[in-house]
C-alpha atoms as a PDB file:
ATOM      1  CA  UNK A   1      65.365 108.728  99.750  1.00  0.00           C
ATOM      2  CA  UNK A   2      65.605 105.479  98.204  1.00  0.00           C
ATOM      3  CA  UNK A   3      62.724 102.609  98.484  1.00  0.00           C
ATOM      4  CA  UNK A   4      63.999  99.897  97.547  1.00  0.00           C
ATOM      5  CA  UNK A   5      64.117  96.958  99.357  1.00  0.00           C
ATOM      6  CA  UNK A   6      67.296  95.357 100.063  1.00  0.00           C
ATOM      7  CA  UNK A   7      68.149  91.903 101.391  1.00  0.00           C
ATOM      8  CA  UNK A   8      71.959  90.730 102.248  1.00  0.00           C
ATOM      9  CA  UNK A   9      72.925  87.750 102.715  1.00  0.00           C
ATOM     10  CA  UNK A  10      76.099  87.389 105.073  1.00  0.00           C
ATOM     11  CA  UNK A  11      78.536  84.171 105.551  1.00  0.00           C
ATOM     12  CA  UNK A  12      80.305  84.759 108.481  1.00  0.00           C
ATOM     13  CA  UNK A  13      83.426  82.738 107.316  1.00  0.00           C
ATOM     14  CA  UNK A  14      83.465  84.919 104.166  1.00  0.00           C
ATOM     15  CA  UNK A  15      86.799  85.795 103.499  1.00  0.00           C
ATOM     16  CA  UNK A  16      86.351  87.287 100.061  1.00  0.00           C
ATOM     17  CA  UNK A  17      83.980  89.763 101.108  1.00  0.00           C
ATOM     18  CA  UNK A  18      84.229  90.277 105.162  1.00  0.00           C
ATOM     19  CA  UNK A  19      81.133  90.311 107.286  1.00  0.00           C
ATOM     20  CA  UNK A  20      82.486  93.422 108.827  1.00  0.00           C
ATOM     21  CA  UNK A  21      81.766  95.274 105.363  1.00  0.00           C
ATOM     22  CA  UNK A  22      78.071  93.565 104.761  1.00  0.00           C
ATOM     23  CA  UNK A  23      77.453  95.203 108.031  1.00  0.00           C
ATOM     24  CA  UNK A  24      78.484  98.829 107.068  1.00  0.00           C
ATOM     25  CA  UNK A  25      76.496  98.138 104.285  1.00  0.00           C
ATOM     26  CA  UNK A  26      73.453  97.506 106.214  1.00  0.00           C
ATOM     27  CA  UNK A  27      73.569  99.900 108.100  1.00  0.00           C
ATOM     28  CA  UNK A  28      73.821 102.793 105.810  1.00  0.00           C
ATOM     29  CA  UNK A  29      70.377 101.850 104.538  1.00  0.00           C
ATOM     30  CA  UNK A  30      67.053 103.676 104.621  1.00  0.00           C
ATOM     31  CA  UNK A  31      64.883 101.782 102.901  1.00  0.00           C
ATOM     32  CA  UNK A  32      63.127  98.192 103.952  1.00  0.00           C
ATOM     33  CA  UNK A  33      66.147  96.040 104.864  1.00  0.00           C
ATOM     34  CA  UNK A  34      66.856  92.364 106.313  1.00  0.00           C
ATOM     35  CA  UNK A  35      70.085  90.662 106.967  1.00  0.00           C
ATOM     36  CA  UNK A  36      70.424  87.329 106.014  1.00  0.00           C
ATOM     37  CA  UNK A  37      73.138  85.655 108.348  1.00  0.00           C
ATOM     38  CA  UNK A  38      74.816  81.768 107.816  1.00  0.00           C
ATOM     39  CA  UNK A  39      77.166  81.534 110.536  1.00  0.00           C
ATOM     40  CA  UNK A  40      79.042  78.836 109.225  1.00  0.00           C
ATOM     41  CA  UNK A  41      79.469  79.927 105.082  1.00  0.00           C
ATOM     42  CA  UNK A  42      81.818  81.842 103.387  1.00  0.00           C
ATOM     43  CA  UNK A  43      81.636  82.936  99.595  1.00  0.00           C
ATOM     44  CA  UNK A  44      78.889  80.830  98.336  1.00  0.00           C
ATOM     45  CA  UNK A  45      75.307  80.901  98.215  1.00  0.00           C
ATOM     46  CA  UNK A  46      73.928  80.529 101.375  1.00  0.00           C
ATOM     47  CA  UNK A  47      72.190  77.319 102.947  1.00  0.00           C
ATOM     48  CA  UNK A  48      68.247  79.049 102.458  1.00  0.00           C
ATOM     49  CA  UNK A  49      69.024  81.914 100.584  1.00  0.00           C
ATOM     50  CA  UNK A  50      66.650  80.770  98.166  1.00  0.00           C
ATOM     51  CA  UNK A  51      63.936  80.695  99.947  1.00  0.00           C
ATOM     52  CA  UNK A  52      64.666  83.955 101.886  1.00  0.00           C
ATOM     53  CA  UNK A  53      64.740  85.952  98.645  1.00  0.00           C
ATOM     54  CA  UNK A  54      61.708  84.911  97.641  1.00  0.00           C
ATOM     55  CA  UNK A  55      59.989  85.173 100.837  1.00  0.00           C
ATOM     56  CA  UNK A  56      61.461  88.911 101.090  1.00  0.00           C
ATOM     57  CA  UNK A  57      60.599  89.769  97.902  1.00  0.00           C
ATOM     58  CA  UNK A  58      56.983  87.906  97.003  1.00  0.00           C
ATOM     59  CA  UNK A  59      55.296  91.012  98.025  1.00  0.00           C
ATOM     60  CA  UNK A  60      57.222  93.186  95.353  1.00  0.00           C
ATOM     61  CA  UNK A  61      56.223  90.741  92.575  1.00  0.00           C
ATOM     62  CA  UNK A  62      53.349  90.512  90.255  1.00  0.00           C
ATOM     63  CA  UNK A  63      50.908  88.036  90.821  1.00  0.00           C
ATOM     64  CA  UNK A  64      50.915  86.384  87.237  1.00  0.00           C
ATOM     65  CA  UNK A  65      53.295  87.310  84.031  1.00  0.00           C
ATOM     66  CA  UNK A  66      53.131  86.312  80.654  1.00  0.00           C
ATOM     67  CA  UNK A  67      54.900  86.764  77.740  1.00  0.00           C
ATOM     68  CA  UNK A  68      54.603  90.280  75.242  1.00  0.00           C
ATOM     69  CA  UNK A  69      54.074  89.477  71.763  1.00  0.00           C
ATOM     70  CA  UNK A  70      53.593  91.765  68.724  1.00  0.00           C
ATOM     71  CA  UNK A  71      50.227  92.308  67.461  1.00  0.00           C
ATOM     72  CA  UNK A  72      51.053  89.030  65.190  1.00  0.00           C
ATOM     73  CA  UNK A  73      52.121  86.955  67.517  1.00  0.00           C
ATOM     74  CA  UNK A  74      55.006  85.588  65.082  1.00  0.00           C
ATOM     75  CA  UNK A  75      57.840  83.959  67.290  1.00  0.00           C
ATOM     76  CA  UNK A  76      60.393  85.622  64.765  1.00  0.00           C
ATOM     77  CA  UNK A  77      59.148  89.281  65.822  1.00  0.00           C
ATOM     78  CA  UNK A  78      58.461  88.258  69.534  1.00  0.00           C
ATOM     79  CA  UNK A  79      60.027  90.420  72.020  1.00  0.00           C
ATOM     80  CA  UNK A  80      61.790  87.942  75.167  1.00  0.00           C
ATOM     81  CA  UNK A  81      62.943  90.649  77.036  1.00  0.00           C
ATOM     82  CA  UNK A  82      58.769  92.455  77.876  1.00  0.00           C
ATOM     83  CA  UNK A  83      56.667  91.102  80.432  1.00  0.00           C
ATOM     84  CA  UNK A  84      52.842  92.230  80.998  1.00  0.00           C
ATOM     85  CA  UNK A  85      51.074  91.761  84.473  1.00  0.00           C
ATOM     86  CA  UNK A  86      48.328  90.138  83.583  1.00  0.00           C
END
C-alpha cells in the first residue's frame, strides 16, 4: 500500500477535467488524503490552493535545505539539482 499523501484540488465548474472524475479519484485512495473544493472555479488554480498545499504538505518537508556543492565548492562543478537537510 501506497503512503503518500495526496491533496486534490477540485473546481466545481471544471469542464476540462469534471468534478465527477476528481471524486473517483479520491476515493480510490489509501493513503493520507484531502479534497480541496472551490465551488465556483473551473480549470485554473484555485482561489487558496497555495496556501492549502503548503499547509498539507509542511509536515512532509525538511525543516531547512541548502545547496550540495562538490568538495571545491566551484560554481562550474556545482550540482543544482542535490539538496542536503541540514
Amino acid at each position: 500500500m501506497d503512503k503518500t499523501p495526496v491533496l486534490i484540488g477540485i473546481g466545481l465548474k471544471d469542464e476540462d477535467c469534471p468534478p465527477k472524475g476528481s471524486f473517483a479519484v479520491y476515493m480510490l485512495i489509501k493513503s493520507k488524503k484531502q479534497l480541496f473544493i472551490a465551488k465556483n472555479s473551473g480549470h485554473v488554480v484555485l482561489p487558496g490552493w497555495n496556501e492549502e498545499v503548503f499547509k498539507f504538505f509542511a509536515p512532509y518537508l525538511p525543516k531547512r535545505v541548502k545547496p550540495n556543492y562538490y568538495k571545491n565548492n566551484n560554481n562550474k562543478n556545482r550540482d543544482k539539482g542535490k539538496r542536503e537537510i541540514l
